[in-house]
C-alpha atoms as a PDB file:
ATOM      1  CA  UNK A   1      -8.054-187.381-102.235  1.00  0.00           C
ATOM      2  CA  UNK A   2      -8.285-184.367-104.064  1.00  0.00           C
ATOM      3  CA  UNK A   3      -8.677-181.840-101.368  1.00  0.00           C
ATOM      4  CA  UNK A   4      -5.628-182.767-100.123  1.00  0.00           C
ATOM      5  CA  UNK A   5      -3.985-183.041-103.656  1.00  0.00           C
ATOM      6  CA  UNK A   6      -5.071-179.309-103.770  1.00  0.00           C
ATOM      7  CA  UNK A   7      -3.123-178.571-100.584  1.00  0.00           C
ATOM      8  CA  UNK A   8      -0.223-180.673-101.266  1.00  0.00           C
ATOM      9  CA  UNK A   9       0.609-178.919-104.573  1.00  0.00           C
ATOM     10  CA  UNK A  10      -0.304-175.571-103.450  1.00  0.00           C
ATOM     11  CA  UNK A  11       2.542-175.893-100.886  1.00  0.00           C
ATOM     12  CA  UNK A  12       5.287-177.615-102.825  1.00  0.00           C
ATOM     13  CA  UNK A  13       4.396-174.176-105.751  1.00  0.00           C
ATOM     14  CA  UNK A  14       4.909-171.910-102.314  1.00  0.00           C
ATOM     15  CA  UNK A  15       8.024-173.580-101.600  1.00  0.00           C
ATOM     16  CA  UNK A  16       9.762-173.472-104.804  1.00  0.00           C
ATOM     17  CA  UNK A  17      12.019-170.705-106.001  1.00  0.00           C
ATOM     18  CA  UNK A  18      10.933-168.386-108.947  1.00  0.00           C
ATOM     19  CA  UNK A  19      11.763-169.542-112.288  1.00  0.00           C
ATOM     20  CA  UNK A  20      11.760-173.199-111.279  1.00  0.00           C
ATOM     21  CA  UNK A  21       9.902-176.240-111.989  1.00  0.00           C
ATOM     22  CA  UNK A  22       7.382-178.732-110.085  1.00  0.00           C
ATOM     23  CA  UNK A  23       6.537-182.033-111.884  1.00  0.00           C
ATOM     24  CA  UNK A  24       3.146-182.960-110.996  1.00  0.00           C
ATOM     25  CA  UNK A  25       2.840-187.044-111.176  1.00  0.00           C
ATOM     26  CA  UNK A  26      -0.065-189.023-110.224  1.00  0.00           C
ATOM     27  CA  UNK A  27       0.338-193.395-110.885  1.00  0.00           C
ATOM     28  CA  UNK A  28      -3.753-192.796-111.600  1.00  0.00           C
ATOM     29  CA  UNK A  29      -5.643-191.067-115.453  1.00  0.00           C
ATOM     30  CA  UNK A  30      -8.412-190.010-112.873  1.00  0.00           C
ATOM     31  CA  UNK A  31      -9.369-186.597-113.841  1.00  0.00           C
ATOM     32  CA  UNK A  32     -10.266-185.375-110.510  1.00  0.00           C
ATOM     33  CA  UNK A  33      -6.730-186.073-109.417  1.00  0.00           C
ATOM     34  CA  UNK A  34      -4.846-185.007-112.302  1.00  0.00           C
ATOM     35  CA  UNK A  35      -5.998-181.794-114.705  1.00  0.00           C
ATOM     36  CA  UNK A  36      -8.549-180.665-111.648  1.00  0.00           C
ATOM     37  CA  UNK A  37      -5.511-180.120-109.754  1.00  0.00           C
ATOM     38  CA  UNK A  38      -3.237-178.540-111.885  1.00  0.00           C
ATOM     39  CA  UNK A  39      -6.140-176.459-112.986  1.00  0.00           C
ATOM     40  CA  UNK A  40      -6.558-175.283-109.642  1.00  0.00           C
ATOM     41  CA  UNK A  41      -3.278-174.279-109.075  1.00  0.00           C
ATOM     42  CA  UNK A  42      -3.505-172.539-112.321  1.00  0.00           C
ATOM     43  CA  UNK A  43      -5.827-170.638-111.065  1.00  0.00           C
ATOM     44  CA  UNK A  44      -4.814-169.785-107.685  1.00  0.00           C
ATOM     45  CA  UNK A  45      -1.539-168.641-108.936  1.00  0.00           C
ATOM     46  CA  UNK A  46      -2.528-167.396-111.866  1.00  0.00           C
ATOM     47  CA  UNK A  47       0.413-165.602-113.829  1.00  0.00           C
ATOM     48  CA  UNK A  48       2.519-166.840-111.723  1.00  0.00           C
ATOM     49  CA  UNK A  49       2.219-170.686-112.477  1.00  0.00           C
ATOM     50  CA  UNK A  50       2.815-172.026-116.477  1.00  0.00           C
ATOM     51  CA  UNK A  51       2.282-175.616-117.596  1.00  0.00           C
ATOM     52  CA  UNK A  52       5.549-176.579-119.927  1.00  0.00           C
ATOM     53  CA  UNK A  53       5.832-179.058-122.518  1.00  0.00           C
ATOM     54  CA  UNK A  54       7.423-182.544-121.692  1.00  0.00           C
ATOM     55  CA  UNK A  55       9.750-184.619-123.884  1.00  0.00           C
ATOM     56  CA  UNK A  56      10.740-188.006-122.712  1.00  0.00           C
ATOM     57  CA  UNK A  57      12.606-190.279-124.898  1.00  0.00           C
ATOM     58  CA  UNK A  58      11.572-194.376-124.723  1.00  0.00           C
ATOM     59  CA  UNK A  59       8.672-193.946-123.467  1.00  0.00           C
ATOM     60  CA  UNK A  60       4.797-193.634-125.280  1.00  0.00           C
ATOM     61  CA  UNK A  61       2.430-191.444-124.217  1.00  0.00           C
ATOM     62  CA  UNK A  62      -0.427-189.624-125.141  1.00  0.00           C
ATOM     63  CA  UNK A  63      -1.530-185.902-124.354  1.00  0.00           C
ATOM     64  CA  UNK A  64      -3.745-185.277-121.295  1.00  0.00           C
ATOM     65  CA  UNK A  65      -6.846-183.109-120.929  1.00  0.00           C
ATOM     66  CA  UNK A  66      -4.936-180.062-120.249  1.00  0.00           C
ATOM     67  CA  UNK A  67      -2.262-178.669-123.019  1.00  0.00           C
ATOM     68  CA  UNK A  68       1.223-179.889-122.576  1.00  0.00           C
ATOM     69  CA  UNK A  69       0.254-182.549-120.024  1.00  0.00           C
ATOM     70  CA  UNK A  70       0.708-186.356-120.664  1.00  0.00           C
ATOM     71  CA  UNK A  71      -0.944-189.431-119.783  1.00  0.00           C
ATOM     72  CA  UNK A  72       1.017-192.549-119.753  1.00  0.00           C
ATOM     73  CA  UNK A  73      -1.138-195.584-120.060  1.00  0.00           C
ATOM     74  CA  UNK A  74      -0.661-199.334-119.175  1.00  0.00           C
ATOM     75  CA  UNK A  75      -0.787-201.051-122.647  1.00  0.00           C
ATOM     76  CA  UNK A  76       1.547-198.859-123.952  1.00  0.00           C
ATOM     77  CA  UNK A  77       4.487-198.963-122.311  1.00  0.00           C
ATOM     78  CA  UNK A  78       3.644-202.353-119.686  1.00  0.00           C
ATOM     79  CA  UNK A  79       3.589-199.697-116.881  1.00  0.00           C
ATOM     80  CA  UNK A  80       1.427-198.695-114.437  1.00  0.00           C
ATOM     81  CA  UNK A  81      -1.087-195.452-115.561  1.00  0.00           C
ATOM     82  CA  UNK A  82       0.479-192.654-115.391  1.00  0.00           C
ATOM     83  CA  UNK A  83      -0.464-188.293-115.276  1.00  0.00           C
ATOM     84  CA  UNK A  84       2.515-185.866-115.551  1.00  0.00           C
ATOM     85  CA  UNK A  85       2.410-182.380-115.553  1.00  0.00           C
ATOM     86  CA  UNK A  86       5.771-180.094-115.778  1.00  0.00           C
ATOM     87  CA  UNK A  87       5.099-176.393-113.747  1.00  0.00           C
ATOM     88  CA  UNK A  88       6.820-173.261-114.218  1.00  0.00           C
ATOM     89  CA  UNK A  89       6.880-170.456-111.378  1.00  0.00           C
ATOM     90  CA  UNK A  90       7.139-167.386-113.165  1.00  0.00           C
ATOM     91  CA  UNK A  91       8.287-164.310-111.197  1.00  0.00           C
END
């Protein structure tokens, strides 16, 4: 699925506005579907794309692979797994 992971995010970054955000959520901690994506974006738009630190309140989680990602995981929370990353377009 990650090829078209790699498209889908590349056009929902095209399609937002400058200065605003894209949240990036998989329900899988699958690292070919998660940090490989965002890292690609990263580096197609590079300078133009930032990863952001989360908050959320209520809710344990632990950091992902990539700085200021988080993974969400089953036992902690009695959830599904869960990958969130919180993009930036920069102008």
């Amino acid at each position: 699925m990650s090829v078209l992971q790699k498209g889908l995010i590349a056009a929902g970054f095209e399609a937002l506005k400058r200065g605003c955000v894209l949240v990036y959520s998989t329900c899988t901690i699958s690292k070919e579907e998660n940090e490989e994506i965002v890292e690609f974006l990263l580096e197609k738009y590079k300078g133009r794309a930032f990863l952001e630190k989360i908050q959320l309140e209520k809710i344990n989680f632990l950091p992902g692979m990539l700085q200021n990602t988080i993974r969400i995981y089953p036992h902690h929370n009695l959830t599904e797994s869960f990958f969130v990353a919180r993009i930036r377009k920069l102008s």
